[in-house]
N, C-alpha and C. Protein backbone atom coordinates (compact mmCIF):
# COMPACT_ATOMS: atom_id res chain seq x y z
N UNK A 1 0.85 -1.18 0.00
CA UNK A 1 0.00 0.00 0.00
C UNK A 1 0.90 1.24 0.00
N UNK A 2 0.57 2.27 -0.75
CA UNK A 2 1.38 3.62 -1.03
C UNK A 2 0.96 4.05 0.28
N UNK A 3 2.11 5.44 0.64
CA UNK A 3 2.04 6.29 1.61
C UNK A 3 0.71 7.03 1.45
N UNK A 4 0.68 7.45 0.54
CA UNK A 4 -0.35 8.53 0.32
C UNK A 4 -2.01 7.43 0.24
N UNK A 5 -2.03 6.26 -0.11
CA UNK A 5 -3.43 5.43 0.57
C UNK A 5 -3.44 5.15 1.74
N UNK A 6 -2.30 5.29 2.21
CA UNK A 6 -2.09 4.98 3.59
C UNK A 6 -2.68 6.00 4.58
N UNK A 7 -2.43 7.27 4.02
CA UNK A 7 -2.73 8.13 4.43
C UNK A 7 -4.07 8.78 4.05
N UNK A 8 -4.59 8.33 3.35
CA UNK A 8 -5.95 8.60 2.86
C UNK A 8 -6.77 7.86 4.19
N UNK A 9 -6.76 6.55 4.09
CA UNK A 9 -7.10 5.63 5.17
C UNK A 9 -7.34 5.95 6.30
N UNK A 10 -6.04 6.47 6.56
CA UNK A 10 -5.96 7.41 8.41
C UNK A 10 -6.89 8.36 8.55
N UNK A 11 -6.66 9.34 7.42
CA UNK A 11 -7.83 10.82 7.48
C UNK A 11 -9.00 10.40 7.52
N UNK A 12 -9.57 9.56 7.00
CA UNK A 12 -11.07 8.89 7.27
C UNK A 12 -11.56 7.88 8.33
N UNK A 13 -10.35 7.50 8.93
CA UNK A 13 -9.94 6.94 10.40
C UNK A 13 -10.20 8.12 11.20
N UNK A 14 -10.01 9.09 11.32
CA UNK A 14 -9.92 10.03 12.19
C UNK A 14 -11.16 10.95 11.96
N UNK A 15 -11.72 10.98 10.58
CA UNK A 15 -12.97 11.63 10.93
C UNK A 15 -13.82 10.77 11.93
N UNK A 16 -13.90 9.54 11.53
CA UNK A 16 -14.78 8.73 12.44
C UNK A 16 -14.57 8.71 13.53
N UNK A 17 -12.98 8.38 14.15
CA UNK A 17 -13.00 8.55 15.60
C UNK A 17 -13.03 10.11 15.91
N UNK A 18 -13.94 10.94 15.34
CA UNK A 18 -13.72 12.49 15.89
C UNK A 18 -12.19 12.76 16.81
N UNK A 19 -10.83 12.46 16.22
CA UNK A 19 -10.03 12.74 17.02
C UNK A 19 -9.34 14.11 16.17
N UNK A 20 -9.45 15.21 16.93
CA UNK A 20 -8.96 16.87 16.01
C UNK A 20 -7.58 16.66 16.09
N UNK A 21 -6.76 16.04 16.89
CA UNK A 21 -5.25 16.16 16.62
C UNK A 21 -4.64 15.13 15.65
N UNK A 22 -5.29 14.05 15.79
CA UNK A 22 -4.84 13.15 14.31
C UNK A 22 -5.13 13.80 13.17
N UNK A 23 -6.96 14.33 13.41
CA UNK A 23 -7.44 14.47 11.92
C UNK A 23 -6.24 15.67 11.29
N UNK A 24 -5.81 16.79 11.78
CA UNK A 24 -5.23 17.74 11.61
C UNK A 24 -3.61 17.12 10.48
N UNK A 25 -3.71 16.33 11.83
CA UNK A 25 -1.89 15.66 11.10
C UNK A 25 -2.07 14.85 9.82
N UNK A 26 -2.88 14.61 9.68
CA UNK A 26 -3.70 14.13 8.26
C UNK A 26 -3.33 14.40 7.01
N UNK A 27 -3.70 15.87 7.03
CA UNK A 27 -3.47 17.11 6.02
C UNK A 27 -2.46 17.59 5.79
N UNK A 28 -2.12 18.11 4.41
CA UNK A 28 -1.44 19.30 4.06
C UNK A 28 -2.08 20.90 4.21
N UNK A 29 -1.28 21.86 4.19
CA UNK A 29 -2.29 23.14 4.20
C UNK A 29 -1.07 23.71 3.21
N UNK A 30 -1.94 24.45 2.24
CA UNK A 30 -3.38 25.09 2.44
C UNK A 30 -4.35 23.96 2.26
N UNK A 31 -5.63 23.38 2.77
CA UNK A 31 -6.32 22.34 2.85
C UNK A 31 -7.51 23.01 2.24
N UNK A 32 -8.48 22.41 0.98
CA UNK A 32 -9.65 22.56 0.31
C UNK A 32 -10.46 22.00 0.65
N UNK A 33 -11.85 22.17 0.78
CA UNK A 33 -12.86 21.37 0.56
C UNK A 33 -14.29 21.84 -0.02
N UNK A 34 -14.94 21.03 -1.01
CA UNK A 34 -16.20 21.72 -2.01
C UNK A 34 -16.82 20.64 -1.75
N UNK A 35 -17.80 20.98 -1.83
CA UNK A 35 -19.39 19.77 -2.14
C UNK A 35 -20.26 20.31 -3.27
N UNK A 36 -21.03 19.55 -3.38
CA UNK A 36 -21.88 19.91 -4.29
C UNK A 36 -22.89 20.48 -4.24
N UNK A 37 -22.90 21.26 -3.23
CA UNK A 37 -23.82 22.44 -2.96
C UNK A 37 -23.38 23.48 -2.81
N UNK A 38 -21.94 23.68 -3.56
CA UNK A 38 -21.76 24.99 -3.54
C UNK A 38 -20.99 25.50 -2.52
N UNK A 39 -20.72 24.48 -1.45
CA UNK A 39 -19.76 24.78 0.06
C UNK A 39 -18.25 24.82 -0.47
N UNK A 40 -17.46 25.58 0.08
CA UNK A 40 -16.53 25.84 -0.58
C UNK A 40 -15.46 26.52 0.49
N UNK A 41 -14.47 25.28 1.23
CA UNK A 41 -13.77 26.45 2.91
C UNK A 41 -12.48 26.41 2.28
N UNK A 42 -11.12 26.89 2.54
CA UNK A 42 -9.85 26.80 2.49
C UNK A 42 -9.53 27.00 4.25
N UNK A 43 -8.49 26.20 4.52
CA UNK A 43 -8.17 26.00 5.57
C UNK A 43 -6.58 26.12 5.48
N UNK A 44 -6.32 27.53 5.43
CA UNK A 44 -4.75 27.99 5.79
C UNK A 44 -3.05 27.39 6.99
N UNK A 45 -4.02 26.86 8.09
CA UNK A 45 -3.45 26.55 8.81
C UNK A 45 -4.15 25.25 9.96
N UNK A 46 -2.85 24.17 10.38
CA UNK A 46 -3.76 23.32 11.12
C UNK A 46 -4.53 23.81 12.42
N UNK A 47 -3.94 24.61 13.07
CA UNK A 47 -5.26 25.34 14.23
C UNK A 47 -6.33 25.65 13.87
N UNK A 48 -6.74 26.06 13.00
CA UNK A 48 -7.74 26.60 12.45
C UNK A 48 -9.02 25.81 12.49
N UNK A 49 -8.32 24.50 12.51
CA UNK A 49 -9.62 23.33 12.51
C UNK A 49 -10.13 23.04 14.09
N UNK A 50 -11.37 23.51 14.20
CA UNK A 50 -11.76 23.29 15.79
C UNK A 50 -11.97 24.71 16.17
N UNK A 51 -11.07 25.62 15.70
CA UNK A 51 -11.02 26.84 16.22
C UNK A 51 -11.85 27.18 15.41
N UNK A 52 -11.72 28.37 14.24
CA UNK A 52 -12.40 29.14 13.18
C UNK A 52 -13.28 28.17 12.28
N UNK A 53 -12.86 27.39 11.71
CA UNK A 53 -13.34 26.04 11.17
C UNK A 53 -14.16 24.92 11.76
N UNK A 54 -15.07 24.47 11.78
CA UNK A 54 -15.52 23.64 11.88
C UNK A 54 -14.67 21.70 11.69
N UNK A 55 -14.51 20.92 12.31
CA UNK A 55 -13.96 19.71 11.89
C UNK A 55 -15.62 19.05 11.02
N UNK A 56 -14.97 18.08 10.22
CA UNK A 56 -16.25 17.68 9.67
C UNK A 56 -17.26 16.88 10.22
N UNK A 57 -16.78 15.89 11.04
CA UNK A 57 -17.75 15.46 12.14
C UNK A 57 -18.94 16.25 12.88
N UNK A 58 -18.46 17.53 12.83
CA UNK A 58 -19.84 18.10 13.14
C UNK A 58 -20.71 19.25 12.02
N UNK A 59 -19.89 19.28 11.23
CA UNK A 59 -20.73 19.51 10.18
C UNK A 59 -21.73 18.44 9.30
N UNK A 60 -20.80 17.24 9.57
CA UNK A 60 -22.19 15.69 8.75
C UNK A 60 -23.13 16.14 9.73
N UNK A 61 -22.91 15.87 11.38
CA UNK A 61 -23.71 16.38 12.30
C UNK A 61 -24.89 16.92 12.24
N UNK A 62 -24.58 17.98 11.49
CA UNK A 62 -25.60 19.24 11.49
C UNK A 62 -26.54 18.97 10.18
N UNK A 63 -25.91 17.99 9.55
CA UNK A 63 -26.98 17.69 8.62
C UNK A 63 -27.41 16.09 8.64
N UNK A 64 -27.07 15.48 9.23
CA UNK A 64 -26.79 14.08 9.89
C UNK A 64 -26.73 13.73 10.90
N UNK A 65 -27.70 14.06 11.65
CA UNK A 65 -27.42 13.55 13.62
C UNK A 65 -27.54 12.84 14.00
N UNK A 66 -27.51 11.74 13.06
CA UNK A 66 -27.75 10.09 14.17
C UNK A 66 -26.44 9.58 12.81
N UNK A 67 -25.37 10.29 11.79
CA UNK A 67 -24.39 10.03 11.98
C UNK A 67 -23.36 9.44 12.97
N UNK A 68 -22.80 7.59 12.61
CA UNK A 68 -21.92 7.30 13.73
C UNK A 68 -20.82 7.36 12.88
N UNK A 69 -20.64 6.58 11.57
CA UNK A 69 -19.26 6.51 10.97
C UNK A 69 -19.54 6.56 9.37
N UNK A 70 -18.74 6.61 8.88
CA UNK A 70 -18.85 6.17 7.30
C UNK A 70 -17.34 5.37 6.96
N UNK A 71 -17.99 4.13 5.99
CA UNK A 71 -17.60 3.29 5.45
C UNK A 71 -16.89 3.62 3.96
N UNK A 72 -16.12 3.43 3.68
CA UNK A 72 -15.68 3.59 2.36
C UNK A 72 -15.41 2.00 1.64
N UNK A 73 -16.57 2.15 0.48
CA UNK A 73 -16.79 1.11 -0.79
C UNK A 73 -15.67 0.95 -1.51
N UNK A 74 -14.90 1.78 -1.85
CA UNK A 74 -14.54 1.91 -3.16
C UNK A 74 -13.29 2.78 -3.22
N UNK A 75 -11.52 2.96 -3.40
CA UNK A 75 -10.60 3.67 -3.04
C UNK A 75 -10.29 3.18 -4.64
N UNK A 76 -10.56 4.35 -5.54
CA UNK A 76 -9.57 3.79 -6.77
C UNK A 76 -8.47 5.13 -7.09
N UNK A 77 -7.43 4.77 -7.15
CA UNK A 77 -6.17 5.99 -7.78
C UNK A 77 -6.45 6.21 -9.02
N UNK A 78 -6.71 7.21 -9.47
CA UNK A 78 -6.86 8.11 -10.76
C UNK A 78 -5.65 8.58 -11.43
N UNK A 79 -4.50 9.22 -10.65
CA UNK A 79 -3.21 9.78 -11.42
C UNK A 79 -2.18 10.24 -10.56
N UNK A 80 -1.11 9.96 -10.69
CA UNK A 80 0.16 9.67 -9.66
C UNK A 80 1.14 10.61 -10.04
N UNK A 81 2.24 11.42 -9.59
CA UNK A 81 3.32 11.61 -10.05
C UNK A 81 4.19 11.93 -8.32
N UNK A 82 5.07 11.93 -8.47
CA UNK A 82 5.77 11.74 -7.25
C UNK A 82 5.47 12.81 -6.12
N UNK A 83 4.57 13.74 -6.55
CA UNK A 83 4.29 14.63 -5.30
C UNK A 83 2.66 14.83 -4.89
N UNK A 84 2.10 14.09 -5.83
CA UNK A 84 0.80 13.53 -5.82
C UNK A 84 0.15 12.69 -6.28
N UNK A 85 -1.10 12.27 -5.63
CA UNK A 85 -2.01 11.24 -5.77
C UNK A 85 -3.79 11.76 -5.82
N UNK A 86 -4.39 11.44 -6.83
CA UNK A 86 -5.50 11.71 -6.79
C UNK A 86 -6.06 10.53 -6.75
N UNK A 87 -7.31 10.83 -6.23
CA UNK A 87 -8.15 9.49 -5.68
C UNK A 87 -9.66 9.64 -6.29
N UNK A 88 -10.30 8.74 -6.50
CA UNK A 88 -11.28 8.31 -6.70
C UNK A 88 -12.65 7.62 -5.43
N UNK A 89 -13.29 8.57 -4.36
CA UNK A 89 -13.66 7.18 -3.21
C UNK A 89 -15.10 7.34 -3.13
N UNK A 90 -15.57 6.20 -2.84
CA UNK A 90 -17.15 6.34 -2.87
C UNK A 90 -17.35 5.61 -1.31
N UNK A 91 -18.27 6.31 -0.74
CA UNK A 91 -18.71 5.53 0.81
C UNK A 91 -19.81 5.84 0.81
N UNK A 92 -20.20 5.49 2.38
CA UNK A 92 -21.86 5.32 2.76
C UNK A 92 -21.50 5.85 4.18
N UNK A 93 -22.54 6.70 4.56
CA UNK A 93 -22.31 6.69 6.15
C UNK A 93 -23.64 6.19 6.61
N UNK A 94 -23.04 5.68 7.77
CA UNK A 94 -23.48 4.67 8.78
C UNK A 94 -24.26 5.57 10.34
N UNK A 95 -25.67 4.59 10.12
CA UNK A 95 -25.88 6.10 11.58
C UNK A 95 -26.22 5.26 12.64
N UNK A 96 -26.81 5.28 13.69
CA UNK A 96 -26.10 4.91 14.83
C UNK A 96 -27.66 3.52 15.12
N UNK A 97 -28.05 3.42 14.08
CA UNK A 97 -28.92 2.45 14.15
C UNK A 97 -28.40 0.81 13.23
N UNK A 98 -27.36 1.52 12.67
CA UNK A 98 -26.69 0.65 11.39
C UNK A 98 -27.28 0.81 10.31
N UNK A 99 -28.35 2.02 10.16
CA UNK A 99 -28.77 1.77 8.24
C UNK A 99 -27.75 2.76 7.81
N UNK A 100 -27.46 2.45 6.60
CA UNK A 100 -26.28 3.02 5.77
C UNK A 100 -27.40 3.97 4.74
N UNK A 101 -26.88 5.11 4.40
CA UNK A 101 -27.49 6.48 3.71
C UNK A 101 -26.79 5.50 2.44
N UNK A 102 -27.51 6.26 1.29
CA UNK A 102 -26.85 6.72 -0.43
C UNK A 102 -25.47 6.27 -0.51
N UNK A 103 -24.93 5.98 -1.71
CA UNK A 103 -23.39 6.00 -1.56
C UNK A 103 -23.40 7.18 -2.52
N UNK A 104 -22.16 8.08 -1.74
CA UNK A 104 -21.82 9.07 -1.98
C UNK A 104 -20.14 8.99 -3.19
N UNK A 105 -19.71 10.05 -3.58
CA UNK A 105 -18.82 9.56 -4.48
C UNK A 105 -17.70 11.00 -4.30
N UNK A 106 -16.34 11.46 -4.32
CA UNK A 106 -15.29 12.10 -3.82
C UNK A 106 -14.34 11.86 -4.43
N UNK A 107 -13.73 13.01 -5.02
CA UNK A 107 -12.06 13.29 -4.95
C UNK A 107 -11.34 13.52 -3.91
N UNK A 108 -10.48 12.51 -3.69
CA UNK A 108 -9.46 13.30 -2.57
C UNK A 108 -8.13 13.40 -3.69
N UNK A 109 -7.45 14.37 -3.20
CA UNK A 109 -5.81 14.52 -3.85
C UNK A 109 -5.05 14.62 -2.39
N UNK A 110 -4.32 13.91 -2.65
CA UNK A 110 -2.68 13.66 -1.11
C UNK A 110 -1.66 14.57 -2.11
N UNK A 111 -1.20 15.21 -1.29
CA UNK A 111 -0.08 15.69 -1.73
C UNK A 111 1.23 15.15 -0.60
N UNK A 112 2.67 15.57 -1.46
CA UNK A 112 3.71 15.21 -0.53
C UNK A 112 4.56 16.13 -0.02
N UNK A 113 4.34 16.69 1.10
CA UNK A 113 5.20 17.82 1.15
C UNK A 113 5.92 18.24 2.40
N UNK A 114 7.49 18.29 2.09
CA UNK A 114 8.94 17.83 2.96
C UNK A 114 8.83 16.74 3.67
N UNK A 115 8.20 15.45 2.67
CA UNK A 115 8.06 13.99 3.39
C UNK A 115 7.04 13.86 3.39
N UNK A 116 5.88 14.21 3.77
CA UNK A 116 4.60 14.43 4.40
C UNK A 116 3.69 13.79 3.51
N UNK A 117 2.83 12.95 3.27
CA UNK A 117 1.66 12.69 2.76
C UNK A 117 0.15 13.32 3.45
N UNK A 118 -0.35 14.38 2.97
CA UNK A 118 -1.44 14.36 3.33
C UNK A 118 -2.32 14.91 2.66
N UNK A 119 -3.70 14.78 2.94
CA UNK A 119 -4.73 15.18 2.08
C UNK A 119 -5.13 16.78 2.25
N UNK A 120 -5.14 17.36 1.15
CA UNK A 120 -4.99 18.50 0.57
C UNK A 120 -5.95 19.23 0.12
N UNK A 121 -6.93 18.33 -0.97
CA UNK A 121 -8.35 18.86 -1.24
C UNK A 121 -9.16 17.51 -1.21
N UNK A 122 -10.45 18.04 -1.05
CA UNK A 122 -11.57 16.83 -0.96
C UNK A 122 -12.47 17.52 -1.61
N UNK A 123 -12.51 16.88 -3.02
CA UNK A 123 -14.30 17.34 -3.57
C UNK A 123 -15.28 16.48 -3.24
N UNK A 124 -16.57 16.56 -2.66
CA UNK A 124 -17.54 15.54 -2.67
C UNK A 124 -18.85 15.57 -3.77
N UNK A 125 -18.53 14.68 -5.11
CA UNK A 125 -19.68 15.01 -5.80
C UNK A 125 -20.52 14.91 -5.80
N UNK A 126 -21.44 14.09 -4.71
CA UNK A 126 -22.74 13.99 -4.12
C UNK A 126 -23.22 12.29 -3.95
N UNK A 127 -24.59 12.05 -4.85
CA UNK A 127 -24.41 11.16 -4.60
C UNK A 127 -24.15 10.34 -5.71
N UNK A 128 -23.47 8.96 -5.54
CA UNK A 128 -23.33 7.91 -6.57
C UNK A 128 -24.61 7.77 -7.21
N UNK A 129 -24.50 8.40 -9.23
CA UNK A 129 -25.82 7.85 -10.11
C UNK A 129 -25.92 6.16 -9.72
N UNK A 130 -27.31 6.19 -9.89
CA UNK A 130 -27.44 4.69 -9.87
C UNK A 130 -27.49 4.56 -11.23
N UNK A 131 -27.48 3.11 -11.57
CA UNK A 131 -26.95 2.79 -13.25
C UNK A 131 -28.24 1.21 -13.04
């Protein structure tokens, strides 16, 4: 397994266990994130998360409150070069009864920087078309 899936893995490890000092070490900054409604934050620095920023655990929260975890279906790599990795991931979150929502579908890109693997931007394109 590459550093940078490795590290994809962890960041979605750490949303679930709501832990803000892993999730933080996760990332690269400047850190992106868009959805498909138009949400759209940059996150300059790792304090920022918890402080000024919201962590995402409580933003699913706020639109998801019987959110416990989400599962990821599907991790495919899209395009590589030695200082990045773009990703392909589709999951389901899980709420605290065990029914699983929609599968949802996401770009993440890891970047590498002075050693570092971490995730950098996250687009979420909503939900997986059904076919």
């Amino acid at each position: 397994m590459s550093d940078a899936r490795a590290q994809l893995q962890r960041h979605a490890e750490t949303i679930n266990d709501r832990d803000l000092e892993a999730y933080r070490s996760t990332m690269n900054y400047p850190f992106t994130y868009q959805n498909y409604n138009g949400v759209a934050l940059t996150i300059a620095e790792a304090d920022e998360v918890g402080t000024t920023i919201s962590p995402p655990w409580e933003i699913i929260i706020q639109t998801d409150p019987d959110w416990l975890h989400t599962v990821f279906d599907q991790i495919d790599e899209l395009a590589r070069s030695p200082s990045s990795v773009v990703f392909k991931v589709q999951f389901r979150r899980v709420d605290k009864a065990g029914a699983h929502s929609s599968s949802y579908q996401a770009i993440w890109i890891l970047t590498c920087q002075n050693g570092h693997w971490g995730v950098q931007f996250r687009h979420n394109l909503g939900q997986t078309p059904q076919t």
